[in-house]
Protein backbone atom coordinates (compact mmCIF):
# COMPACT_ATOMS: atom_id res chain seq x y z
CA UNK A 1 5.86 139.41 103.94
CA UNK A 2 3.41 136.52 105.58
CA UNK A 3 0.57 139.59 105.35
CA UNK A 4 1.44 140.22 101.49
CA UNK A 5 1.59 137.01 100.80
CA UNK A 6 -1.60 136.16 102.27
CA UNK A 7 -3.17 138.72 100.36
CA UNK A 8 -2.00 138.04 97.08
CA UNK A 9 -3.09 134.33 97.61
CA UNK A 10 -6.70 135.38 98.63
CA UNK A 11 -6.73 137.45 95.83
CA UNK A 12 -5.92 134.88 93.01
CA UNK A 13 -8.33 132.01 94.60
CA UNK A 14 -11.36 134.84 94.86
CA UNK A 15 -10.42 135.53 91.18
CA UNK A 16 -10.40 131.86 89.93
CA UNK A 17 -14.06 131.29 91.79
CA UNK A 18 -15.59 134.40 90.29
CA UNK A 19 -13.98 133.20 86.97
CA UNK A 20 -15.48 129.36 87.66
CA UNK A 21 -19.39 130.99 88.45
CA UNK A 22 -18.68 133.02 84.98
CA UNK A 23 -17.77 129.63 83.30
CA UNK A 24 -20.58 127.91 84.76
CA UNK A 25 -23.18 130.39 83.64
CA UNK A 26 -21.41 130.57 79.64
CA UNK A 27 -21.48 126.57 79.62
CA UNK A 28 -25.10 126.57 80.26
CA UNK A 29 -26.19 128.96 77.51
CA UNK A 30 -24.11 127.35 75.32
CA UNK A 31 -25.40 123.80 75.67
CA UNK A 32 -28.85 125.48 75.82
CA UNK A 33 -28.09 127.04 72.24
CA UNK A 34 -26.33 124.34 71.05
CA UNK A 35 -29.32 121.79 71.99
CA UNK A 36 -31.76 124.05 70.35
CA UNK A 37 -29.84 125.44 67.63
CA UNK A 38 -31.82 128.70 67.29
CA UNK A 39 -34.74 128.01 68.53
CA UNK A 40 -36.58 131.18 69.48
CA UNK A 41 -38.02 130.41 72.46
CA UNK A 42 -34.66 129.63 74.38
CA UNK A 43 -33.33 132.82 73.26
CA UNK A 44 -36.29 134.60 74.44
CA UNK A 45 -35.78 132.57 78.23
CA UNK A 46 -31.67 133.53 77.78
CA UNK A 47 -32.48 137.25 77.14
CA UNK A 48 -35.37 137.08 79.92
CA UNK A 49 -33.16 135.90 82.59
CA UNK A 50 -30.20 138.23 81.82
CA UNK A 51 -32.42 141.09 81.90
CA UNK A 52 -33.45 139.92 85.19
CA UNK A 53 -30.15 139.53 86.49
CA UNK A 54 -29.42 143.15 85.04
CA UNK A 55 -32.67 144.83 86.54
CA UNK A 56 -31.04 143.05 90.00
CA UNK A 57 -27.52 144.56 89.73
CA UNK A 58 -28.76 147.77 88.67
CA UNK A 59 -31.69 148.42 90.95
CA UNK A 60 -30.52 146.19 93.88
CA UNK A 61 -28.52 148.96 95.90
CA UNK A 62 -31.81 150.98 95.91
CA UNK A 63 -33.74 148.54 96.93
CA UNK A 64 -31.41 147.11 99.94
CA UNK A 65 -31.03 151.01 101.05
CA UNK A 66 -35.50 151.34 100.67
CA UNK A 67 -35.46 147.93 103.07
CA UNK A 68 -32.84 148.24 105.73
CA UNK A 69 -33.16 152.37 105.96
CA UNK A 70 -29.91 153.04 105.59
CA UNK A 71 -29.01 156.78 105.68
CA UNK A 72 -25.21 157.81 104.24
CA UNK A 73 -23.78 159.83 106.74
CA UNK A 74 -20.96 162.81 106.09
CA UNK A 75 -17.50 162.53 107.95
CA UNK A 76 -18.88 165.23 110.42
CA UNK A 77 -21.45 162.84 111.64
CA UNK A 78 -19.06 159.71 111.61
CA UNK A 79 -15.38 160.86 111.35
CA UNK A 80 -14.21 157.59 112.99
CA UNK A 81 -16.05 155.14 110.65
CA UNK A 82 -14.71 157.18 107.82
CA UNK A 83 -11.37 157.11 108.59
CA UNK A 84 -11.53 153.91 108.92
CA UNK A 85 -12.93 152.67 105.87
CA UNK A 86 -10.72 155.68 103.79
CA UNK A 87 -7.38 154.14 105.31
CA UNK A 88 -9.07 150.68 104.41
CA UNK A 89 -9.94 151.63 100.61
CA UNK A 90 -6.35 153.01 100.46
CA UNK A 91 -4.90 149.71 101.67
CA UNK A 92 -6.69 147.50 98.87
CA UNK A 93 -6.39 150.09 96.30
CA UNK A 94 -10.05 150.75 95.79
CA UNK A 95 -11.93 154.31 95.95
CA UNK A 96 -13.46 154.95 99.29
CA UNK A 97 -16.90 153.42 99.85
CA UNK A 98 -19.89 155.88 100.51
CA UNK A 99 -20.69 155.12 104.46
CA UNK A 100 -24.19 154.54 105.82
CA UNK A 101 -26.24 153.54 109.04
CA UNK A 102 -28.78 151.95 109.86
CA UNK A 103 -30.65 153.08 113.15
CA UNK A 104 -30.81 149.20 113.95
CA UNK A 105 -30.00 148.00 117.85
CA UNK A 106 -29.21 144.17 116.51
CA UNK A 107 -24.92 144.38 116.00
CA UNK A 108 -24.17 144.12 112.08
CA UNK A 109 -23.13 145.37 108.44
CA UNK A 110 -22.83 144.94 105.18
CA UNK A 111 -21.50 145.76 101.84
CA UNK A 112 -23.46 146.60 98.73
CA UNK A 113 -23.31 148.30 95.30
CA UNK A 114 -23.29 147.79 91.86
CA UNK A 115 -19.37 147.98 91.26
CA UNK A 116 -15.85 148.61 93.25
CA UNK A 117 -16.30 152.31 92.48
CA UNK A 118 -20.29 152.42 93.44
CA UNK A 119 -19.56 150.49 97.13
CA UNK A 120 -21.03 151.39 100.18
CA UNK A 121 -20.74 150.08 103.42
CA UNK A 122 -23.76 150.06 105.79
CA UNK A 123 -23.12 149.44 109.94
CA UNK A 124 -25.85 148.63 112.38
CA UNK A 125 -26.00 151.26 115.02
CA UNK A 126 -25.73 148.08 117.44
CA UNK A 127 -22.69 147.78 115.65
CA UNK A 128 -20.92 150.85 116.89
CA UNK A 129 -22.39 150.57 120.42
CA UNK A 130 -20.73 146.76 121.47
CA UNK A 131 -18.11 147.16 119.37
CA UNK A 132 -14.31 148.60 120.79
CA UNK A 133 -12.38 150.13 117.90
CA UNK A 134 -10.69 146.81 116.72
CA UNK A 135 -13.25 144.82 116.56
CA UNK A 136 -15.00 147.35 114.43
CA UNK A 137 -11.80 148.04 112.02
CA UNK A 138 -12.48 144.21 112.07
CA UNK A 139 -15.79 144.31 110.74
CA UNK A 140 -15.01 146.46 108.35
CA UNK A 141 -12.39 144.92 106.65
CA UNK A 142 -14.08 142.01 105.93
CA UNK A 143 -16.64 144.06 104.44
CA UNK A 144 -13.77 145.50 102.32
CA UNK A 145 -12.88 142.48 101.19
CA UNK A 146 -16.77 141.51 99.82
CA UNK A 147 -15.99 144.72 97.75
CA UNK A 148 -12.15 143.83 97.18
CA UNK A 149 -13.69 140.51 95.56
CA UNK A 150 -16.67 141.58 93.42
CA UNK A 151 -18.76 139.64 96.24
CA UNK A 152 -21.51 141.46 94.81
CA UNK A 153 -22.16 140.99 91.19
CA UNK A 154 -20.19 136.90 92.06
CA UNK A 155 -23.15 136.18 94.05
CA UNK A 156 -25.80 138.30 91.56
CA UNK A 157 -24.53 136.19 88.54
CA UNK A 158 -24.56 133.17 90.36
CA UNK A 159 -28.30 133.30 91.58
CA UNK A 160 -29.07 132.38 88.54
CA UNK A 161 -28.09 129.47 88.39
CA UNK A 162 -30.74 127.31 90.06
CA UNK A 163 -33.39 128.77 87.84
CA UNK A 164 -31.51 128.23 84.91
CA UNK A 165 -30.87 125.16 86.17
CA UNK A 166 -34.87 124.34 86.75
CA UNK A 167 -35.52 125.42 82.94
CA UNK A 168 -32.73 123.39 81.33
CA UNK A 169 -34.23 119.91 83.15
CA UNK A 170 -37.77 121.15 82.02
CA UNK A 171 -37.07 122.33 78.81
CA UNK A 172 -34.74 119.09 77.56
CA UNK A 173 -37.54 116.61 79.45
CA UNK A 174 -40.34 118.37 78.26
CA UNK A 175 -38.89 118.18 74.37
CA UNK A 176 -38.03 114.68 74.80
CA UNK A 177 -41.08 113.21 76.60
CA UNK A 178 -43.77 115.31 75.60
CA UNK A 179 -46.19 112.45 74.19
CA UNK A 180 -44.96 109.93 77.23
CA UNK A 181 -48.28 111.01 79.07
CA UNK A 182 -49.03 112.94 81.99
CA UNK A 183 -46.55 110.61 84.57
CA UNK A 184 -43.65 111.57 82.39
CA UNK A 185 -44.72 115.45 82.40
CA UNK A 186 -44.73 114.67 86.34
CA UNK A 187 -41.43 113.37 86.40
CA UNK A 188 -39.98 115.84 84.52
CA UNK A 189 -41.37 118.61 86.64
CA UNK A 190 -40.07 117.19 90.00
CA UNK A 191 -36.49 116.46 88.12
CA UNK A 192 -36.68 120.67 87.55
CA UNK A 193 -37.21 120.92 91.07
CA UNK A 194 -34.31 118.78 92.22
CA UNK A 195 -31.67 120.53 89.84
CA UNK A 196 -33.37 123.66 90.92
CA UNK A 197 -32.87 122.71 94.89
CA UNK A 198 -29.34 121.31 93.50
CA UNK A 199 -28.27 124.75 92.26
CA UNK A 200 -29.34 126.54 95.04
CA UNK A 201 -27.31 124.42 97.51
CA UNK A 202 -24.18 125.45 94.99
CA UNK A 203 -25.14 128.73 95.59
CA UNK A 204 -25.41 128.67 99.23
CA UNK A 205 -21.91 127.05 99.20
CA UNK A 206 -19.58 130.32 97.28
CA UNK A 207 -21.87 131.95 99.54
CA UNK A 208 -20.18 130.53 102.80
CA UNK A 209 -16.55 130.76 100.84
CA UNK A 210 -17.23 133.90 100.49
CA UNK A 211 -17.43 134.37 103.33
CA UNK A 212 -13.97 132.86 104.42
CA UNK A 213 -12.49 134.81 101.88
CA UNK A 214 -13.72 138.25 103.43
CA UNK A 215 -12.82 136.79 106.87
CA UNK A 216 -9.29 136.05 105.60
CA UNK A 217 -9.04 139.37 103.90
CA UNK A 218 -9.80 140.87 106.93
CA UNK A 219 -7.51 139.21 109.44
CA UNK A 220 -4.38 139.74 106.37
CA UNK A 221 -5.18 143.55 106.21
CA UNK A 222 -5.37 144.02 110.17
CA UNK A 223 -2.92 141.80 110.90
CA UNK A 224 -5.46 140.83 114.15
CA UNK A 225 -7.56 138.11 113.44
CA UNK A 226 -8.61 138.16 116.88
CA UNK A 227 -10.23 141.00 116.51
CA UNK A 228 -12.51 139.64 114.16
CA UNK A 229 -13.09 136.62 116.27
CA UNK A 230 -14.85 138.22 119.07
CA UNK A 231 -16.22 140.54 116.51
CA UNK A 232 -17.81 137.03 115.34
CA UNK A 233 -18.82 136.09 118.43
CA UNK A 234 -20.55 138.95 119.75
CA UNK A 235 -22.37 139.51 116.74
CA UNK A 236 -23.79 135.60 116.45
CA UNK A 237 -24.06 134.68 119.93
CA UNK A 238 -25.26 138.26 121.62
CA UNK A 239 -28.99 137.90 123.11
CA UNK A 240 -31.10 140.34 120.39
CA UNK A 241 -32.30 143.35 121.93
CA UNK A 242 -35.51 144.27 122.74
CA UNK A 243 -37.81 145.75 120.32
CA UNK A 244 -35.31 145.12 117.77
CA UNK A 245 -36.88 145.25 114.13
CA UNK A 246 -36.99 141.34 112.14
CA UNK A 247 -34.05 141.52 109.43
CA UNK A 248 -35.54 140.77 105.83
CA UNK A 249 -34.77 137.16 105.02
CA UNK A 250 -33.63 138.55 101.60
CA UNK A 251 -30.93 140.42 103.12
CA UNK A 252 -28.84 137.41 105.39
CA UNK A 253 -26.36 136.93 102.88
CA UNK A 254 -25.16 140.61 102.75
CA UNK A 255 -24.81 140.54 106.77
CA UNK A 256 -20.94 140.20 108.18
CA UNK A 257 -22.78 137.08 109.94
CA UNK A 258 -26.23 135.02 110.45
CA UNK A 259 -27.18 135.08 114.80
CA UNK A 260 -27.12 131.37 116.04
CA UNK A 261 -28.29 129.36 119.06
CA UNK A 262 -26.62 129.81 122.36
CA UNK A 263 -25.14 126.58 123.02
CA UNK A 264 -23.14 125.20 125.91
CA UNK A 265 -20.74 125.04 123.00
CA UNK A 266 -20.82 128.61 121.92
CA UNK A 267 -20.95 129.25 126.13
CA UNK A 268 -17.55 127.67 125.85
CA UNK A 269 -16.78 129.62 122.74
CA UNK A 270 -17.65 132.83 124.36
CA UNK A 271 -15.43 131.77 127.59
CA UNK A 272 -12.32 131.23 125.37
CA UNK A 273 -12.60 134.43 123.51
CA UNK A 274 -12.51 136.19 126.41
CA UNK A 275 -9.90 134.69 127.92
CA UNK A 276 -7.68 134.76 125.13
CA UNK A 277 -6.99 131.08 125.15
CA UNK A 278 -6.29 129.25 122.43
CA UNK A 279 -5.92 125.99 123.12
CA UNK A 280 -9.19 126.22 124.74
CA UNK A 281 -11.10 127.69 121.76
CA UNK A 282 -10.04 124.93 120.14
CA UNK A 283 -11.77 122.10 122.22
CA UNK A 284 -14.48 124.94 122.42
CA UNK A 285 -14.85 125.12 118.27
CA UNK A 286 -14.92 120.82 117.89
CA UNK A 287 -17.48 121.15 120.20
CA UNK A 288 -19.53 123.56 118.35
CA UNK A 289 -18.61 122.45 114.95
CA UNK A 290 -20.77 118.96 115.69
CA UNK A 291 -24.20 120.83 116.19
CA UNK A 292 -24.41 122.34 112.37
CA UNK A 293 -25.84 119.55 109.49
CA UNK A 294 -27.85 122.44 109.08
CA UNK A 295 -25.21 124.38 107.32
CA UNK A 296 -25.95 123.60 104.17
CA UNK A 297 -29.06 125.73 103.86
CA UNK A 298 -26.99 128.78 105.75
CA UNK A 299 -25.67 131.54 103.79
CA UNK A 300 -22.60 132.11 106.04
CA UNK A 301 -20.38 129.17 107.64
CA UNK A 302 -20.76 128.18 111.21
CA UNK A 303 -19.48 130.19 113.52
CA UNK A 304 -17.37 127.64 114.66
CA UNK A 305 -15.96 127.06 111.73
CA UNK A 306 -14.87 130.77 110.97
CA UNK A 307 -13.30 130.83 114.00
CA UNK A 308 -11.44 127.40 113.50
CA UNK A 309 -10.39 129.46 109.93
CA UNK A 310 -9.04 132.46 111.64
CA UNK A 311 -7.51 130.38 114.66
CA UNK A 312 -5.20 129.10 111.92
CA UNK A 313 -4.49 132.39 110.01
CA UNK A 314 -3.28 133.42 113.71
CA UNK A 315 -0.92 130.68 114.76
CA UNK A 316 0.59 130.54 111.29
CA UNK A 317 2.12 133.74 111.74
């Protein structure tokens, strides 16, 4: 009943954010047309950025396949990963995802694809080789549940915001101070950039709840958060191997997790993982949690913090 419940929950809050990005994005156009009444040029910079934002969701899975290599692989090659992720599509009601890999040492996966019913699920081949078969069922649900929540087109939508965002400041200063002089045209260019920084912090924040929702989803529908704990840990806190190839810096968000600095914190971390002690971890995670400011500009929550999330999916039942 707890696991039901907790899945129905995570459901309705990743519905009402997706719904809240959706309302953002309306409420913008429509002050943007109201302002202008119907003013050509703002319809022109409406239809340019939604054609933008369709050329991203429609090309997008082509491109992320061209950049990370990813190669879909039959159930002969890779029966285990497709049961996996078949039992896991039947368990949130969603067609089976198409599954890839990428020949990639560095441990890691992701989820792309334009809708539920176009998904596929790409793993690192690092992935599969420091991975046991929990941890990896692990992994995978939480990429399920990027695909269980529209993660996807959420995020696509929402990276629009912070250039809409730059041409709303520019286009209402610009109309109103136009014959203010070349100081006001100034000012009015660095307010763009703020609102455009501004909106891309916004963005970078769903990112991270996404994040914790896919987490959650995956500790509900495994009924181990553990798993995905040291699944966490080994895949932010391993050393990188050798002549491993440099991820694209376009891709970090899709990634189950962003690598981080091994601290005598995350030493501690580690340490409590593998010892399977709890109240440990938890002295382990305050400590950690007070090295990241820097978590604002970071795709994906602290490690730390994740953990924290799942510690308290586990001890609540």
């Amino acid at each position: 009943m707890q696991k039901v419940s907790g899945l129905y929950q995570l459901e309705t809050v990743s519905i009402i954010t997706m719904g809240l990005v959706f309302a953002v994005v309306a409420g913008i156009v429509a002050v943007l047309l109201w302002y202008t009444g119907s003013g050509g040029g703002i319809w022109f910079a409406i239809g340019l950025s939604f054609l933008m934002l369709l050329g991203q969701w429609w090309f997008g899975p082509a491109l992320i396949k061209m950049i990370t290599k990813a190669k879909e692989v039959s159930p002969e090659q890779e029966p285990y990963l497709h049961e996996v992720i078949g039992n896991l599509a039947v368990q949130a009601n969603l067609p089976k995802p198409k599954v890839y890999i990428v020949e990639n040492p560095t441990p890691n996966a992701f989820a792309f694809g334009r809708t539920q019913g176009s998904s596929g699920i790409a793993v690192h081949r690092g992935l599969l080789n420091v991975m046991d078969k929990g941890e990896l069922e692990a992994v995978l649900a939480h990429e399920m549940g990027h695909i269980k929540h529209r993660d996807v087109t959420v995020m696509t939508i929402a990276s629009a915001l912070p250039v809409m965002l730059y041409y709303i400041i520019l286009f209402f200063g610009s109309g109103r101070d136009r014959d203010r002089g070349l100081a006001s045209m100034i000012a009015v260019f660095f307010g763009a950039m703020i609102a455009q920084f501004l909106g891309t912090l916004l963005v970078l924040w769903l990112s991270r709840k996404r994040e914790y929702y896919a987490d959650a989803y995956s500790a509900y529908a495994t009924g181990k958060p553990d798993n995905l704990m040291r699944a966490l840990v080994k895949i932010t806190y391993a050393p990188r191997p050798q002549q491993a190839p440099q991820q694209d810096p376009g891709m970090k968000a899709f990634y189950v997790a962003e690598p981080e600095k091994f601290t005598s914190g995350a030493r501690a971390v580690v340490e409590a993982i593998g010892k399977g002690d709890d109240e440990g971890l938890r002295k382990a995670i305050e400590q950690e949690k007070g090295k990241g400011g820097m978590e604002l500009l970071m795709t994906h929550p602290l490690t730390a913090k994740r953990l924290e999330s799942l510690l308290k999916i586990k001890t609540a039942g």
